[in-house]
C-alpha atoms as a PDB file:
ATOM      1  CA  UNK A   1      98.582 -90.921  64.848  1.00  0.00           C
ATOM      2  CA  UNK A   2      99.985 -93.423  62.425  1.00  0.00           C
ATOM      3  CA  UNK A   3     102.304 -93.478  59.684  1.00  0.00           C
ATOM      4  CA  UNK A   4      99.728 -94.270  57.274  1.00  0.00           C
ATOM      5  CA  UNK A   5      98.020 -91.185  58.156  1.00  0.00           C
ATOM      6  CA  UNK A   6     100.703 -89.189  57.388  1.00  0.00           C
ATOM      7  CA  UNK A   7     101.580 -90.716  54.222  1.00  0.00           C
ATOM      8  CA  UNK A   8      98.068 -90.079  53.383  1.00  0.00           C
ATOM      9  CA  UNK A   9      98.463 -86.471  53.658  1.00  0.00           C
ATOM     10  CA  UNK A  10     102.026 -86.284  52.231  1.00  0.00           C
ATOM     11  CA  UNK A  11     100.396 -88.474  49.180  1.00  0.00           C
ATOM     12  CA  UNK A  12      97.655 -85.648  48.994  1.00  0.00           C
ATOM     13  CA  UNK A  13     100.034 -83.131  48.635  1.00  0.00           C
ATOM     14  CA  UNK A  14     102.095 -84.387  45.854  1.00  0.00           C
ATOM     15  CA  UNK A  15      99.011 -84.611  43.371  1.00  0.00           C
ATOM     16  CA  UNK A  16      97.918 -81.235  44.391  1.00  0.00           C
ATOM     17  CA  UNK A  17      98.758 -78.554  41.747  1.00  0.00           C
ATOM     18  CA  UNK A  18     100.076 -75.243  42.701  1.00  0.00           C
ATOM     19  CA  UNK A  19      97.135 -73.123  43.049  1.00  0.00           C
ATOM     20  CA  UNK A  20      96.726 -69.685  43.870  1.00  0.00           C
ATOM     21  CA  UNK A  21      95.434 -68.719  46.967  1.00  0.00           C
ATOM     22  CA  UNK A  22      92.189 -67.044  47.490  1.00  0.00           C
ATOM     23  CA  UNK A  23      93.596 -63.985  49.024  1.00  0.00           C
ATOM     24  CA  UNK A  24      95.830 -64.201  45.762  1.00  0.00           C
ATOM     25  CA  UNK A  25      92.903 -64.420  43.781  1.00  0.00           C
ATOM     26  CA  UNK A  26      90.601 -61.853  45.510  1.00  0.00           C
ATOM     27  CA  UNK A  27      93.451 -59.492  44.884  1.00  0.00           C
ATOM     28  CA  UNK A  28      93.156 -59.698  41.011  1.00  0.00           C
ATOM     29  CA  UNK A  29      89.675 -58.607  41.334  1.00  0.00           C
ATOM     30  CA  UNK A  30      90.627 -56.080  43.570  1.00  0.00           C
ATOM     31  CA  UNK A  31      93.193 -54.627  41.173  1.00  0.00           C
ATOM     32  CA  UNK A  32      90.109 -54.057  38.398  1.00  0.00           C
ATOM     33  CA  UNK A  33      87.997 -52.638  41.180  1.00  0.00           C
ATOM     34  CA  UNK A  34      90.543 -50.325  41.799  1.00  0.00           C
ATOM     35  CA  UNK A  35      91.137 -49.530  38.289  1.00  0.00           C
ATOM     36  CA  UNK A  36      87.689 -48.551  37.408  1.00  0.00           C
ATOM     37  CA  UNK A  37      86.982 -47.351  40.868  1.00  0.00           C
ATOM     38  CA  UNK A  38      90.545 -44.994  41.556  1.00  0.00           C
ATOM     39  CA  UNK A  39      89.028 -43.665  44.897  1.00  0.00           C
ATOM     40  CA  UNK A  40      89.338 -47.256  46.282  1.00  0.00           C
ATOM     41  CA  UNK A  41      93.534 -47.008  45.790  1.00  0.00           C
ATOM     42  CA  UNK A  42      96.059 -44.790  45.824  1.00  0.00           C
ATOM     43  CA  UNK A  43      97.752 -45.316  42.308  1.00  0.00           C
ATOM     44  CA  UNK A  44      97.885 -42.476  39.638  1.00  0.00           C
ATOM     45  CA  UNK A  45      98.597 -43.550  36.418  1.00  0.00           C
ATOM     46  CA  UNK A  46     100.237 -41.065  34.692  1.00  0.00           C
ATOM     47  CA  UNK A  47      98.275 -41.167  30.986  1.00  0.00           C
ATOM     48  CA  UNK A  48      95.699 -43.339  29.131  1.00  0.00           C
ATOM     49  CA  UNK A  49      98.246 -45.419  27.169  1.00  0.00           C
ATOM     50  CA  UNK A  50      99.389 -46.704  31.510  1.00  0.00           C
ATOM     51  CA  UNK A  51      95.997 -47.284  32.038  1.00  0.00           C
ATOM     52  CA  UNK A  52      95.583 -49.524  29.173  1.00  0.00           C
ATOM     53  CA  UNK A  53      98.546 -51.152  30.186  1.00  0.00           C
ATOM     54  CA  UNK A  54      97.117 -52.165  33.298  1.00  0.00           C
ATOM     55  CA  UNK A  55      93.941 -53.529  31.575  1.00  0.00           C
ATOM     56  CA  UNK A  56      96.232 -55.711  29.581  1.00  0.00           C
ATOM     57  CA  UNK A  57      98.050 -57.074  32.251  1.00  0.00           C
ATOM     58  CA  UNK A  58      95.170 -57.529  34.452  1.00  0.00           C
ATOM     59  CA  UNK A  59      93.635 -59.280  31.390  1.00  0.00           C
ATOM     60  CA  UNK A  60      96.433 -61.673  31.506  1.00  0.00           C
ATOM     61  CA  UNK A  61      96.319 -61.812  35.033  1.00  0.00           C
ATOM     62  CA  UNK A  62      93.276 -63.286  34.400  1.00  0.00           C
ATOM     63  CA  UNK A  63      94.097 -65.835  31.979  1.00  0.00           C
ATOM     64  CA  UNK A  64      97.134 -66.850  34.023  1.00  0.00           C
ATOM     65  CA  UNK A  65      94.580 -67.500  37.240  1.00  0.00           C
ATOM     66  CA  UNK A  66      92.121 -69.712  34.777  1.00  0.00           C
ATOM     67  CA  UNK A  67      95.134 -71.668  33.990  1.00  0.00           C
ATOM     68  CA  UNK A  68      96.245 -72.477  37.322  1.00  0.00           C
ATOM     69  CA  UNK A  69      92.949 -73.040  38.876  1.00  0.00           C
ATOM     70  CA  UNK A  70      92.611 -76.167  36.081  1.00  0.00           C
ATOM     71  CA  UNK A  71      88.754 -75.593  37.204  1.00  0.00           C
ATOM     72  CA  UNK A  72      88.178 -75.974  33.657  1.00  0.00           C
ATOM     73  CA  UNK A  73      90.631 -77.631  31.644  1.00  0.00           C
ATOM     74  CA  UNK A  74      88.565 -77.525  28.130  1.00  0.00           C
ATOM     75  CA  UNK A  75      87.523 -73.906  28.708  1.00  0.00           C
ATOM     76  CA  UNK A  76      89.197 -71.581  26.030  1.00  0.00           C
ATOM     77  CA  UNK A  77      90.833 -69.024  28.760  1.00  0.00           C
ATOM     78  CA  UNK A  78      92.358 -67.046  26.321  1.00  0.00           C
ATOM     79  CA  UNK A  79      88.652 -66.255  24.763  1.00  0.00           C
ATOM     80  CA  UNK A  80      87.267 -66.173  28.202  1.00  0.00           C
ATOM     81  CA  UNK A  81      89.838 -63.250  29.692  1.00  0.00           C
ATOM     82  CA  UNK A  82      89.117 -61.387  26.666  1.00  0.00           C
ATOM     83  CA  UNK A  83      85.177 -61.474  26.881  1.00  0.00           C
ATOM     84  CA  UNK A  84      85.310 -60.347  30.266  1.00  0.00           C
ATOM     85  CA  UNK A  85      87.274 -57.262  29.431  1.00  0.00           C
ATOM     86  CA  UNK A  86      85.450 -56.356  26.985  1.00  0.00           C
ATOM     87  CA  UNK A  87      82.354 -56.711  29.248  1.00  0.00           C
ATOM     88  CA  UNK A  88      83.951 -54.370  31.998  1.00  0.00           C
ATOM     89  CA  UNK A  89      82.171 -51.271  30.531  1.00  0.00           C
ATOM     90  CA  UNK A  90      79.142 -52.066  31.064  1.00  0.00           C
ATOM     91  CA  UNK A  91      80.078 -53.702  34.589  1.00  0.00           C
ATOM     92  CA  UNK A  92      81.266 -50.378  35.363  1.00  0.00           C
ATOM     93  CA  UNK A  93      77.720 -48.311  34.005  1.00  0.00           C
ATOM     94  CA  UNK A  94      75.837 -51.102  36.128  1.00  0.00           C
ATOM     95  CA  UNK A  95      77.915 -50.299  39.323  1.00  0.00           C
ATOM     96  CA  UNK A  96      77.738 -46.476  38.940  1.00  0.00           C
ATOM     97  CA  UNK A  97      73.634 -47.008  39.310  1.00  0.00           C
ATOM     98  CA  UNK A  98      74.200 -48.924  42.704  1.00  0.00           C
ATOM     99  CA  UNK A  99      76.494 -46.095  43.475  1.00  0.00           C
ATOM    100  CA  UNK A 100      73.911 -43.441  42.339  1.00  0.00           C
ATOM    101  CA  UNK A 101      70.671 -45.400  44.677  1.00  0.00           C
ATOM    102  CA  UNK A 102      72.944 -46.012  47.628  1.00  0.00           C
ATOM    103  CA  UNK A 103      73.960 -42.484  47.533  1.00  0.00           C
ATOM    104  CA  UNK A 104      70.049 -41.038  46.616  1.00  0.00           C
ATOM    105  CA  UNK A 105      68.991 -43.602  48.981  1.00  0.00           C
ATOM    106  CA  UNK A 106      70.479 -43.024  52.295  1.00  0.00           C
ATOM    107  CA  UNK A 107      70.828 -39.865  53.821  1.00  0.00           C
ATOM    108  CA  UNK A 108      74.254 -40.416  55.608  1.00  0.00           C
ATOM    109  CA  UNK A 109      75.440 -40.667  51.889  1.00  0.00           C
ATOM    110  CA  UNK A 110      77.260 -37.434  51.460  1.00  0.00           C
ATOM    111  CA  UNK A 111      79.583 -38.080  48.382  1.00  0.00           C
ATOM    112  CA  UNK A 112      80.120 -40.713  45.612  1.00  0.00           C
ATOM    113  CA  UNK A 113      83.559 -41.090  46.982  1.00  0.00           C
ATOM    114  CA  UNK A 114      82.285 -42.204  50.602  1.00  0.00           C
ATOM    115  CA  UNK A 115      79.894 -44.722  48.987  1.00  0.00           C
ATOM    116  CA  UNK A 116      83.077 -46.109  46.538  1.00  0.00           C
ATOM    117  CA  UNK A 117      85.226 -46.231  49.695  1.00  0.00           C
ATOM    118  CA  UNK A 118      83.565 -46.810  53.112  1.00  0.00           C
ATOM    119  CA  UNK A 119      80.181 -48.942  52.407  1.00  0.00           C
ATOM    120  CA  UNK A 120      80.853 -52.473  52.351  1.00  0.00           C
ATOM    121  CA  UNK A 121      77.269 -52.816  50.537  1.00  0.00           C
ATOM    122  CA  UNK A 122      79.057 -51.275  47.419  1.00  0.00           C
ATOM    123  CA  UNK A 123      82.311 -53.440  48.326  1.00  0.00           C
ATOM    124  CA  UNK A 124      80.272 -56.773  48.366  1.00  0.00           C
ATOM    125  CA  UNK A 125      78.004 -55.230  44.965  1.00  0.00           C
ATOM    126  CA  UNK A 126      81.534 -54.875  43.104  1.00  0.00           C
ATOM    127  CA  UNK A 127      82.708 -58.362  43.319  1.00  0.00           C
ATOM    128  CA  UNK A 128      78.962 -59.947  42.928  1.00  0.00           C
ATOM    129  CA  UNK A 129      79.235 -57.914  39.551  1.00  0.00           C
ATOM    130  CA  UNK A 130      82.692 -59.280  38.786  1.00  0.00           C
ATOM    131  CA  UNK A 131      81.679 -62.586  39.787  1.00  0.00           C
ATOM    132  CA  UNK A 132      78.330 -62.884  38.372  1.00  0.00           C
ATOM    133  CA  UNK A 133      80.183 -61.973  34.322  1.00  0.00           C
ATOM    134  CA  UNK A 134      82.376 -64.509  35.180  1.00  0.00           C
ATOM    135  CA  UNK A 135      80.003 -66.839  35.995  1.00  0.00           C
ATOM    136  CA  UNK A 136      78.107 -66.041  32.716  1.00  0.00           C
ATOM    137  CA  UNK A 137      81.484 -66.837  30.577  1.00  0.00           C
ATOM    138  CA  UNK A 138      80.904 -70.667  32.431  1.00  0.00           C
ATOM    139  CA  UNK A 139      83.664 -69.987  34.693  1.00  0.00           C
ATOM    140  CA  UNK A 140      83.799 -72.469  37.771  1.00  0.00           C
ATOM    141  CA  UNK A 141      85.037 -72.124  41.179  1.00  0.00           C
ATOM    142  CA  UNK A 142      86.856 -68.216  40.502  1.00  0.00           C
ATOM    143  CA  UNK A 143      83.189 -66.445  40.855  1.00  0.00           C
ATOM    144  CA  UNK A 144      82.212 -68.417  43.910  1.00  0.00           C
ATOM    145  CA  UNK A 145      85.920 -67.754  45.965  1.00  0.00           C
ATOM    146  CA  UNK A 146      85.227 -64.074  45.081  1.00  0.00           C
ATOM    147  CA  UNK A 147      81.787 -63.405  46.382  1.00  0.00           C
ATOM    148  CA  UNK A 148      83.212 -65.285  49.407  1.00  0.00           C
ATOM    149  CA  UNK A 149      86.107 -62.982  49.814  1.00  0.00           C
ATOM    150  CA  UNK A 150      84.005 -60.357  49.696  1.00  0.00           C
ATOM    151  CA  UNK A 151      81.368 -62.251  52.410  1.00  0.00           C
ATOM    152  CA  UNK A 152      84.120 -62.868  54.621  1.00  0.00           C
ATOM    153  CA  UNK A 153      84.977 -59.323  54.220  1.00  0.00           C
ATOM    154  CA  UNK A 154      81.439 -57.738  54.987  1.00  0.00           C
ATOM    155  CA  UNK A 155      78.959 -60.097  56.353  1.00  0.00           C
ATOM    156  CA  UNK A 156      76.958 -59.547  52.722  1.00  0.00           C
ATOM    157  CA  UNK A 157      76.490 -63.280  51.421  1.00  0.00           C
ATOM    158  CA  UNK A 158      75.841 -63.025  47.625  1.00  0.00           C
ATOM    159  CA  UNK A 159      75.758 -66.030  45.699  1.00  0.00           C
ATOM    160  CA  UNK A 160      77.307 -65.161  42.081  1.00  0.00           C
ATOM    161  CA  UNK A 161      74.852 -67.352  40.309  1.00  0.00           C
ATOM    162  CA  UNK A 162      71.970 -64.922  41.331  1.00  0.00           C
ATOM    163  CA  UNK A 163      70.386 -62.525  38.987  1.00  0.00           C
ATOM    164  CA  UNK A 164      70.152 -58.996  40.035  1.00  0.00           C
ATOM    165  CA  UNK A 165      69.543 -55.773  38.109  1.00  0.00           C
ATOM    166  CA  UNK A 166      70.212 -51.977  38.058  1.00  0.00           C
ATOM    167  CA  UNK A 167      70.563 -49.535  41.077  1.00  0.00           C
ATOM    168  CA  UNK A 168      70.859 -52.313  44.166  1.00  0.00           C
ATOM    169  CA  UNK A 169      70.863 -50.566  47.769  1.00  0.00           C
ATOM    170  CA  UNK A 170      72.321 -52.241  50.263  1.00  0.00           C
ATOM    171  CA  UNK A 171      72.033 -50.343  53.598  1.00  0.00           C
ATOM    172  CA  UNK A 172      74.687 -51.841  56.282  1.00  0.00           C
ATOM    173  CA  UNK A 173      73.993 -55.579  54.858  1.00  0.00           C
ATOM    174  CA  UNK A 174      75.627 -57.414  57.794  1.00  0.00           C
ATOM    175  CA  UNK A 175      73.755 -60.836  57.758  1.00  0.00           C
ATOM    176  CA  UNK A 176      72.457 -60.351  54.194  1.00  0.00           C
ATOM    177  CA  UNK A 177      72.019 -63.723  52.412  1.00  0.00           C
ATOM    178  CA  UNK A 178      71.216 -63.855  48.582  1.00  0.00           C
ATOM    179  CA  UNK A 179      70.619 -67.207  46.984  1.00  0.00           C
ATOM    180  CA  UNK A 180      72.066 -68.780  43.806  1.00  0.00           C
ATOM    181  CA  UNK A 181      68.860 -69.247  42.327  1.00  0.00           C
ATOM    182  CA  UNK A 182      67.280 -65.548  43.203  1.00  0.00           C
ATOM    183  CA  UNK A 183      65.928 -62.766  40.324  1.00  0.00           C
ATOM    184  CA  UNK A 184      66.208 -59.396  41.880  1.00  0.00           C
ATOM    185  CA  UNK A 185      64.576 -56.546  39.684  1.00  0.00           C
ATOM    186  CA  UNK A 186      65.754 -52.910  39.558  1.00  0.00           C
ATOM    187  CA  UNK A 187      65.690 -50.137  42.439  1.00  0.00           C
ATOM    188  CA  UNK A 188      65.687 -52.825  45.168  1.00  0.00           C
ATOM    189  CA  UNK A 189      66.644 -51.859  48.725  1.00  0.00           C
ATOM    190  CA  UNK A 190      67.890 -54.323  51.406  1.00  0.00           C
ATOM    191  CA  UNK A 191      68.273 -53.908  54.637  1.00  0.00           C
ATOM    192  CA  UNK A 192      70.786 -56.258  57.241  1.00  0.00           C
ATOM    193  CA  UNK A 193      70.031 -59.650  58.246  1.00  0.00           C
ATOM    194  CA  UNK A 194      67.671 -60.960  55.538  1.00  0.00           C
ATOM    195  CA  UNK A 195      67.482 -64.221  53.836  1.00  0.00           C
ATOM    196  CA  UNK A 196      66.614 -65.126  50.510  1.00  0.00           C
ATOM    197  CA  UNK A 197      66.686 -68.844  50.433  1.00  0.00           C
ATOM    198  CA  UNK A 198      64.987 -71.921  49.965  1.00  0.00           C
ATOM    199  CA  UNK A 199      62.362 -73.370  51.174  1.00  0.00           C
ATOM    200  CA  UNK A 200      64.303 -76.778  51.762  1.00  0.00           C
ATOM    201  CA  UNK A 201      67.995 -77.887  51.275  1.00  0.00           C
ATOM    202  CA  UNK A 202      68.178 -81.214  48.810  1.00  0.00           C
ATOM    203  CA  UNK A 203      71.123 -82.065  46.210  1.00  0.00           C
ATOM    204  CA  UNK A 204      68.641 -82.963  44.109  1.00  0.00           C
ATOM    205  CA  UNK A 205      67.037 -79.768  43.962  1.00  0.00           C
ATOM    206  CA  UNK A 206      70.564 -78.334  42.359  1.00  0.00           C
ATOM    207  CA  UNK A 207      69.305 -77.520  38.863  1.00  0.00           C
ATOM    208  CA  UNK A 208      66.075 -75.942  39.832  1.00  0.00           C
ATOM    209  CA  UNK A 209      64.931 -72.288  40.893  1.00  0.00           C
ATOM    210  CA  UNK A 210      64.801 -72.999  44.941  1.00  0.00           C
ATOM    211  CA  UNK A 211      65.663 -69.221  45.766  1.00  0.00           C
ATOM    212  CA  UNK A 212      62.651 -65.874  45.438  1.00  0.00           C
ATOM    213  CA  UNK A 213      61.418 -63.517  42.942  1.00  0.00           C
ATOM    214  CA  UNK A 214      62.109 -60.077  43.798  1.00  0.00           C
ATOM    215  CA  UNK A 215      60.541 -57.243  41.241  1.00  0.00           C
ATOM    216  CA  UNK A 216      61.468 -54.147  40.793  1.00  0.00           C
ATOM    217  CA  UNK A 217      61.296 -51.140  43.544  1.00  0.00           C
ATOM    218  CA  UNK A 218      60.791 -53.380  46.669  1.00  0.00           C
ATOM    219  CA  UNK A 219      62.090 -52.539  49.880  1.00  0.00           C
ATOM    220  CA  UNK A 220      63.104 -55.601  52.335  1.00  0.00           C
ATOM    221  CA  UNK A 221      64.021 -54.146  56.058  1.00  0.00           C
ATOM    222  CA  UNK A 222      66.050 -55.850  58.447  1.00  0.00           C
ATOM    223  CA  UNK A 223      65.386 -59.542  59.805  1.00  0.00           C
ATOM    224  CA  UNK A 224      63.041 -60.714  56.888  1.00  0.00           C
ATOM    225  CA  UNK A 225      63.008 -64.329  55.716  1.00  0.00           C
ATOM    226  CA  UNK A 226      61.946 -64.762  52.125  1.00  0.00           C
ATOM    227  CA  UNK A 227      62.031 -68.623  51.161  1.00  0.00           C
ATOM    228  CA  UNK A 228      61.196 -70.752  48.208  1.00  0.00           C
ATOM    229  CA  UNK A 229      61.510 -70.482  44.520  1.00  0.00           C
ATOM    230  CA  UNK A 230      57.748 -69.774  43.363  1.00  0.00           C
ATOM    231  CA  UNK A 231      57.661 -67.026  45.760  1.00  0.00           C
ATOM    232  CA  UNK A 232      57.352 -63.982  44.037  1.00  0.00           C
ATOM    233  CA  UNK A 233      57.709 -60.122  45.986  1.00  0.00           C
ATOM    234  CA  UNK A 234      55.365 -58.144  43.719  1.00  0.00           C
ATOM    235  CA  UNK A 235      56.817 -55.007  42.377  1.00  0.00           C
ATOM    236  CA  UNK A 236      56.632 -51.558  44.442  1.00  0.00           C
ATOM    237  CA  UNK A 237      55.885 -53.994  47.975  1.00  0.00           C
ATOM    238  CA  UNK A 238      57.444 -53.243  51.457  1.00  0.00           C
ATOM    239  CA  UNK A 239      58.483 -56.247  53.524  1.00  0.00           C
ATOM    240  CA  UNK A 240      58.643 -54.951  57.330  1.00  0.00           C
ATOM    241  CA  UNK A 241      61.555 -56.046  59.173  1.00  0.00           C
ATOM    242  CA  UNK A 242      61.078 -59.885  60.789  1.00  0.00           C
ATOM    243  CA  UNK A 243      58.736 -60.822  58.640  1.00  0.00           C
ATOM    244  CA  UNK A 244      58.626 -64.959  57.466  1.00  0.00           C
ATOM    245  CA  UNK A 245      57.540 -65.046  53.909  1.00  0.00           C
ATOM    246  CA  UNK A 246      56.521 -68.493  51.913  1.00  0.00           C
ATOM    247  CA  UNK A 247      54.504 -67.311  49.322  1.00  0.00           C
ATOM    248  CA  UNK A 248      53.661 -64.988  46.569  1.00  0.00           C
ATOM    249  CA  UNK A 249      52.667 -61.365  47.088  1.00  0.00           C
ATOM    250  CA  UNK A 250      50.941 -58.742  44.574  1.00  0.00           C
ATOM    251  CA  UNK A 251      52.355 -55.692  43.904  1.00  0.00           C
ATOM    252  CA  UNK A 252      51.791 -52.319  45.804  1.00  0.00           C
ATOM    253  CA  UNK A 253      51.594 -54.742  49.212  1.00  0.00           C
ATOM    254  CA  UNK A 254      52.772 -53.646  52.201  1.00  0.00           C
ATOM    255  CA  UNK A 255      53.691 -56.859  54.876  1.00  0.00           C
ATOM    256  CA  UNK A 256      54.413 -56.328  58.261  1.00  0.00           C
ATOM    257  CA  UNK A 257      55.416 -58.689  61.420  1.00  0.00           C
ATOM    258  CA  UNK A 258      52.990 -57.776  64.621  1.00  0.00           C
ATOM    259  CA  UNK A 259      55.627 -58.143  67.922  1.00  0.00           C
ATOM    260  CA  UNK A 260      53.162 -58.097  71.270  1.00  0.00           C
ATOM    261  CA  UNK A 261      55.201 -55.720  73.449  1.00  0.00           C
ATOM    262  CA  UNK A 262      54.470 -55.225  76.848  1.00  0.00           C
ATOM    263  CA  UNK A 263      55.746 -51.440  78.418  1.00  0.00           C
ATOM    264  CA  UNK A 264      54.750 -51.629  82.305  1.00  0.00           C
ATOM    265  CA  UNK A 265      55.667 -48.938  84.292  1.00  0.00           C
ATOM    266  CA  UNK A 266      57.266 -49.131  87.412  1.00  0.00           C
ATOM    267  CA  UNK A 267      56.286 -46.744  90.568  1.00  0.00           C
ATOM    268  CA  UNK A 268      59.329 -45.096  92.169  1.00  0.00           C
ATOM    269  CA  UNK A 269      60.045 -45.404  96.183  1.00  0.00           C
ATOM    270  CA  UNK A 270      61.033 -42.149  97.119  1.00  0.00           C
ATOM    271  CA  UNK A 271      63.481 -42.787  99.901  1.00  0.00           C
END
């Protein structure tokens, strides 16, 4: 390789600015999942006063990360830190109904404390949720690196820009992909290995809905495709697992994928 080459990438490196890495980042969000969630660490804090210690540190945790990201650099991050904290409440009310349908919803669930620590749906919900405010405050780049800390983590692809409401189920989730663009009602249940995407993949297409409408109390099983952003899953529907969806359905339908499988029995030799 040449010298220019490699005063190219020396040249690169001296305008770079000393960011954080995403592991770095992912652990601040971490830290507030942990602090609202207990069963997910091992700290005791030893009175309320230490606990809202931690919130202010971890609020200018936050402002510290805004600053060095320079992802915004006419953003008010002091403002921005501050709104999100005072948002976390209600983050927290919104997570304990995914907590409440994953654990009325599957019946391996034995205890809020398994769901909190051992399903990586709930893992994957937590930073969505975290993301998702953030995104809300117009904060670039930070919600995006945490939904894909939490993908890398899980196999549950959730884009922070999508727009999903109370009690969410996800059951195992591997494979799960959830577009920027989607609307997801309440009491929704997903299985592994769906897609909610678009119907076609154009820059152009950036600033328009390209992702599904999900209602409320749909159940999507493993394998389903749902693609386009007029298509609409009416409310109370079952998609069966494989299915390839394009368009619109009503509410109350049931959709299913019809497999031709052949069973022929073999005759045994006895010897």
């Amino acid at each position: 390789m040449s010298s220019e080459f490699y005063k190219h990438l020396f040249n690169k490196q001296q305008k770079r600015e000393a960011v954080p890495s995403n592991d770095e980042l992912a652990g601040w969000a971490l830290k507030v999942i942990c602090l609202i969630y207990p069963e997910q660490c091992t700290k005791k804090y030893s009175s309320v006063e230490e606990i809202f210690l931690e919130f202010e540190k971890l609020e200018k945790d936050l402002h510290d990360i805004l600053d060095a990201t320079k992802a915004c650099n006419t953003c008010n991050n002091d403002l921005i830190a501050k709104k999100f904290f005072e948002q976390l409440p209600a983050i927290h009310d919104v997570l304990n109904t995914d907590i409440f349908a994953i654990l009325n919803g599957d019946p391996a669930a034995m205890s809020e404390f398994e769901v909190i620590r051992t399903y990586p749906g709930f893992y994957a919900i937590c930073f969505y949720r975290i993301a998702h405010a953030l995104l809300k405050l117009e904060v670039p780049l930070l919600p995006r690196i945490l939904t894909e800390y939490a993908h890398s983590k899980t196999g549950i692809d959730i884009h922070p820009g999508a727009e999903i409401g109370e009690y969410l189920h996800i059951d195992h989730g591997t494979g799960l992909v959830i577009g920027e663009t989607c609307k997801i009602g309440k009491h929704v249940k997903f299985y592994q290995g769906i897609t909610l995407g678009a119907l076609s993949v154009d820059k152009s297409m950036a600033h328009t809905k390209r992702h599904p409408t999900v209602e409320d109390h749909v159940v999507i099983y493993s394998g389903a495709t749902i693609l386009g952003g007029e298509t609409i899953i009416g409310h109370n529907s079952i998609i069966g697992g494989n299915v390839w969806l394009t368009k619109s359905i009503p509410p109350y339908s049931t959709v299913s994928h019809k497999a031709q499988i052949n069973v022929v029995e073999r005759t045994q030799h006895k010897d």
